[in-house]
C-alpha atoms as a PDB file:
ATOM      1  CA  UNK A   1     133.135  53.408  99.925  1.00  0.00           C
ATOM      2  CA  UNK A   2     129.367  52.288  99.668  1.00  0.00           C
ATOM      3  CA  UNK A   3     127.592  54.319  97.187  1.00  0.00           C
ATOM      4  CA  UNK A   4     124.072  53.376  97.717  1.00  0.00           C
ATOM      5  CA  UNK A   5     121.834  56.974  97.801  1.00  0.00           C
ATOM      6  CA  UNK A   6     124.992  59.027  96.677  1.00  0.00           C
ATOM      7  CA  UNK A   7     124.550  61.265  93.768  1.00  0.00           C
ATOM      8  CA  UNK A   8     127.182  60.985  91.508  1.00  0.00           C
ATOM      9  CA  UNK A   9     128.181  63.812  88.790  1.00  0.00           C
ATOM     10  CA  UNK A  10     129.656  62.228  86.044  1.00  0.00           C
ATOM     11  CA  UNK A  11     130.700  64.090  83.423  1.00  0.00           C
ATOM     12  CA  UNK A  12     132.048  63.233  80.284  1.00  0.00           C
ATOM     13  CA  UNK A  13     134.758  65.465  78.377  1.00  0.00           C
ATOM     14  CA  UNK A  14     136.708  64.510  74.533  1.00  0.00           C
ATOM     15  CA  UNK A  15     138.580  61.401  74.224  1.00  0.00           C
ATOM     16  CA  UNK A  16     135.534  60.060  72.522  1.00  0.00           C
ATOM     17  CA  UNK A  17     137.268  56.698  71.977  1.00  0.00           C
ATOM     18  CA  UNK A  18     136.767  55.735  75.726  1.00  0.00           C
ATOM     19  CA  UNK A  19     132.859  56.710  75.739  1.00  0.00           C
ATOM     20  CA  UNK A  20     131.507  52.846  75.996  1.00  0.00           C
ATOM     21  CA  UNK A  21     133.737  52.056  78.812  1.00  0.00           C
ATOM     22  CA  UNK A  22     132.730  55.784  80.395  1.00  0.00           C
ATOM     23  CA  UNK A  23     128.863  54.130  80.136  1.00  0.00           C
ATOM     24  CA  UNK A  24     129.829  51.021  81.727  1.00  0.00           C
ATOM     25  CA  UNK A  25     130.869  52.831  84.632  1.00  0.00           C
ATOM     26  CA  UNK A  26     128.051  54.759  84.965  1.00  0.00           C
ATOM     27  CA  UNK A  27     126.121  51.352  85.104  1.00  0.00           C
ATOM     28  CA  UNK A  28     128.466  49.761  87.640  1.00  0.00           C
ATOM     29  CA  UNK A  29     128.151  53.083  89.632  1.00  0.00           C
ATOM     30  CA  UNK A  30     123.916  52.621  88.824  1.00  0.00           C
ATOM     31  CA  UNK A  31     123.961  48.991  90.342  1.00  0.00           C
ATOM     32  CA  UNK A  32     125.853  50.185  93.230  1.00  0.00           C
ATOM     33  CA  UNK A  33     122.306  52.249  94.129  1.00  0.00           C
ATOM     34  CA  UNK A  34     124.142  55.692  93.009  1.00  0.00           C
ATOM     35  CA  UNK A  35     122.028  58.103  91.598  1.00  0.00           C
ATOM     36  CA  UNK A  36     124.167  59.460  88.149  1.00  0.00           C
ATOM     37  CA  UNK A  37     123.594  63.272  87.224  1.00  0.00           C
ATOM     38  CA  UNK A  38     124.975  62.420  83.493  1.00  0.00           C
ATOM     39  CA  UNK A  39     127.056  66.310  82.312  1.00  0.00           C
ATOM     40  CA  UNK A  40     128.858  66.821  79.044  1.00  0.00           C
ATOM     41  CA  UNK A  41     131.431  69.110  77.782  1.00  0.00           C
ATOM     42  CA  UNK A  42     129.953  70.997  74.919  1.00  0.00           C
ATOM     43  CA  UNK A  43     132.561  69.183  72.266  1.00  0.00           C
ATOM     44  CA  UNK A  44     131.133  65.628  73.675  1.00  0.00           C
ATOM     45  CA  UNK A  45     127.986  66.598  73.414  1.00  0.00           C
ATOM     46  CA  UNK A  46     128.049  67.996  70.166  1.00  0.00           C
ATOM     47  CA  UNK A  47     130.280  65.910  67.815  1.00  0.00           C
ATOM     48  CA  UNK A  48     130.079  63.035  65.739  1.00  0.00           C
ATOM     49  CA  UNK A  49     132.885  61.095  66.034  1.00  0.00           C
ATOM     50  CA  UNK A  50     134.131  57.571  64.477  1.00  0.00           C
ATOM     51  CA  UNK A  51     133.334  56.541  67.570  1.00  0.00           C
ATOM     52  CA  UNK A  52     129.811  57.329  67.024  1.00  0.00           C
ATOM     53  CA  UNK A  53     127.177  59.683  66.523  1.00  0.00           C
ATOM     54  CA  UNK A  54     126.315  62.340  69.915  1.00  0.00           C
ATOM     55  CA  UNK A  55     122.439  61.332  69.229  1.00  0.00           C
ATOM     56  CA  UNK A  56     123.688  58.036  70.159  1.00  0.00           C
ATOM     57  CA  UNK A  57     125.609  58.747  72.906  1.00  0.00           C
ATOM     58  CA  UNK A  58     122.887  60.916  74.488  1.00  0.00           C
ATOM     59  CA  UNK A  59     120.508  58.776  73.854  1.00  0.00           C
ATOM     60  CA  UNK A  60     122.770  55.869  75.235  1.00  0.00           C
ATOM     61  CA  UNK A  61     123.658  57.848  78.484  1.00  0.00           C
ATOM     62  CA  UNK A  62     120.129  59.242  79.300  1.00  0.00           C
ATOM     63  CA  UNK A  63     118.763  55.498  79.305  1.00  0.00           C
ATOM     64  CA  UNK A  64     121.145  54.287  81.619  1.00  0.00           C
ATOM     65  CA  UNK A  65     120.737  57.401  83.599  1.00  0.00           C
ATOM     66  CA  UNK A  66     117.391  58.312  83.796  1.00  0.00           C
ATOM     67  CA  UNK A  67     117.879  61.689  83.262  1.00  0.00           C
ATOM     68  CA  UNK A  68     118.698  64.818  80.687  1.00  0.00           C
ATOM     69  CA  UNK A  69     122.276  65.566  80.131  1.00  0.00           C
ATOM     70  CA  UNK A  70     123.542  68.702  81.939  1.00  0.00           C
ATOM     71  CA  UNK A  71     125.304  70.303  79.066  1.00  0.00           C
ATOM     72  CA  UNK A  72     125.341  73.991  78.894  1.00  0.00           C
ATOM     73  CA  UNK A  73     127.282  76.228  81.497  1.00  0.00           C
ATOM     74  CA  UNK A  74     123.615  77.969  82.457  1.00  0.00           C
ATOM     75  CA  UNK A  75     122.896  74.149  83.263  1.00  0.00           C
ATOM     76  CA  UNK A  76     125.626  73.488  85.105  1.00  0.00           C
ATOM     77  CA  UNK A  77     126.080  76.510  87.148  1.00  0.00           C
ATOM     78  CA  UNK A  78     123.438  75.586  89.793  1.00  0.00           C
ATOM     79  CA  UNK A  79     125.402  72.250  90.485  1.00  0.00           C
ATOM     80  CA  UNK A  80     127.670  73.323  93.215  1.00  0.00           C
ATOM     81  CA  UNK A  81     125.395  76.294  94.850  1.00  0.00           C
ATOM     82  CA  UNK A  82     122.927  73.600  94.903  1.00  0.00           C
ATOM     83  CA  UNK A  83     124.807  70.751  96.147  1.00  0.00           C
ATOM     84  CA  UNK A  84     123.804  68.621  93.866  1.00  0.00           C
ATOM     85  CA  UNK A  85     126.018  66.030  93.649  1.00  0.00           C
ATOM     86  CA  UNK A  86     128.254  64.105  96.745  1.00  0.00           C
ATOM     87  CA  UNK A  87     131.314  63.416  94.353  1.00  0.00           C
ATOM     88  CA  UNK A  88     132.034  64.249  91.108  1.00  0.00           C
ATOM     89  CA  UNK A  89     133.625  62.170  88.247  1.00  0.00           C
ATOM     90  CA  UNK A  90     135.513  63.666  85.495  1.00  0.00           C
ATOM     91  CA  UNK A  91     136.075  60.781  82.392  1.00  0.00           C
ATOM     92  CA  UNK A  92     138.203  60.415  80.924  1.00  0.00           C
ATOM     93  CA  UNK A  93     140.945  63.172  82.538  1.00  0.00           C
ATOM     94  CA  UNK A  94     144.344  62.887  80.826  1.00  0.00           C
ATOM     95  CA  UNK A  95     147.331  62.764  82.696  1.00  0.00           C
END
């Protein structure tokens, strides 16, 4: 699948302990020419973690990105209406 011009939702949930290799993807993705709409669960984007502060990680993620975390549900609501995104990436998501 080429991703040049798509536009990527990539939304990050708990299961802080993968975060770094979340933000490498969203570089790899980045590279590809994808356009990354960084979203956050309100837990991820709230918590401090021994995996790191969530200043860090937002800070982190809106540098690679580009762009403000989607993070509240008024936020996000407009993201499907508004087809704002071409595929959307849920990481990590349990099995």
């Amino acid at each position: 699948m080429k991703l040049k011009d798509k536009r990527v939702g990539f939304v990050l949930t708990g299961s802080f302990c993968t975060f770094q290799a979340t933000k490498e993807q969203m570089k790899k993705l980045i590279k590809e020419g994808a356009e990354v709409l960084p979203i956050m669960s309100d837990h991820s984007y709230e918590l401090d973690t021994k995996f790191g502060k969530a200043s860090q990680h937002i800070e982190e993620i809106e540098n690679i990105t580009g762009k403000k975390i989607i993070h509240t549900i008024p936020e996000a609501e407009p993201i499907g209406p508004k087809n704002m995104t071409d595929i959307l990436i849920v990481a990590p998501c349990s099995r």
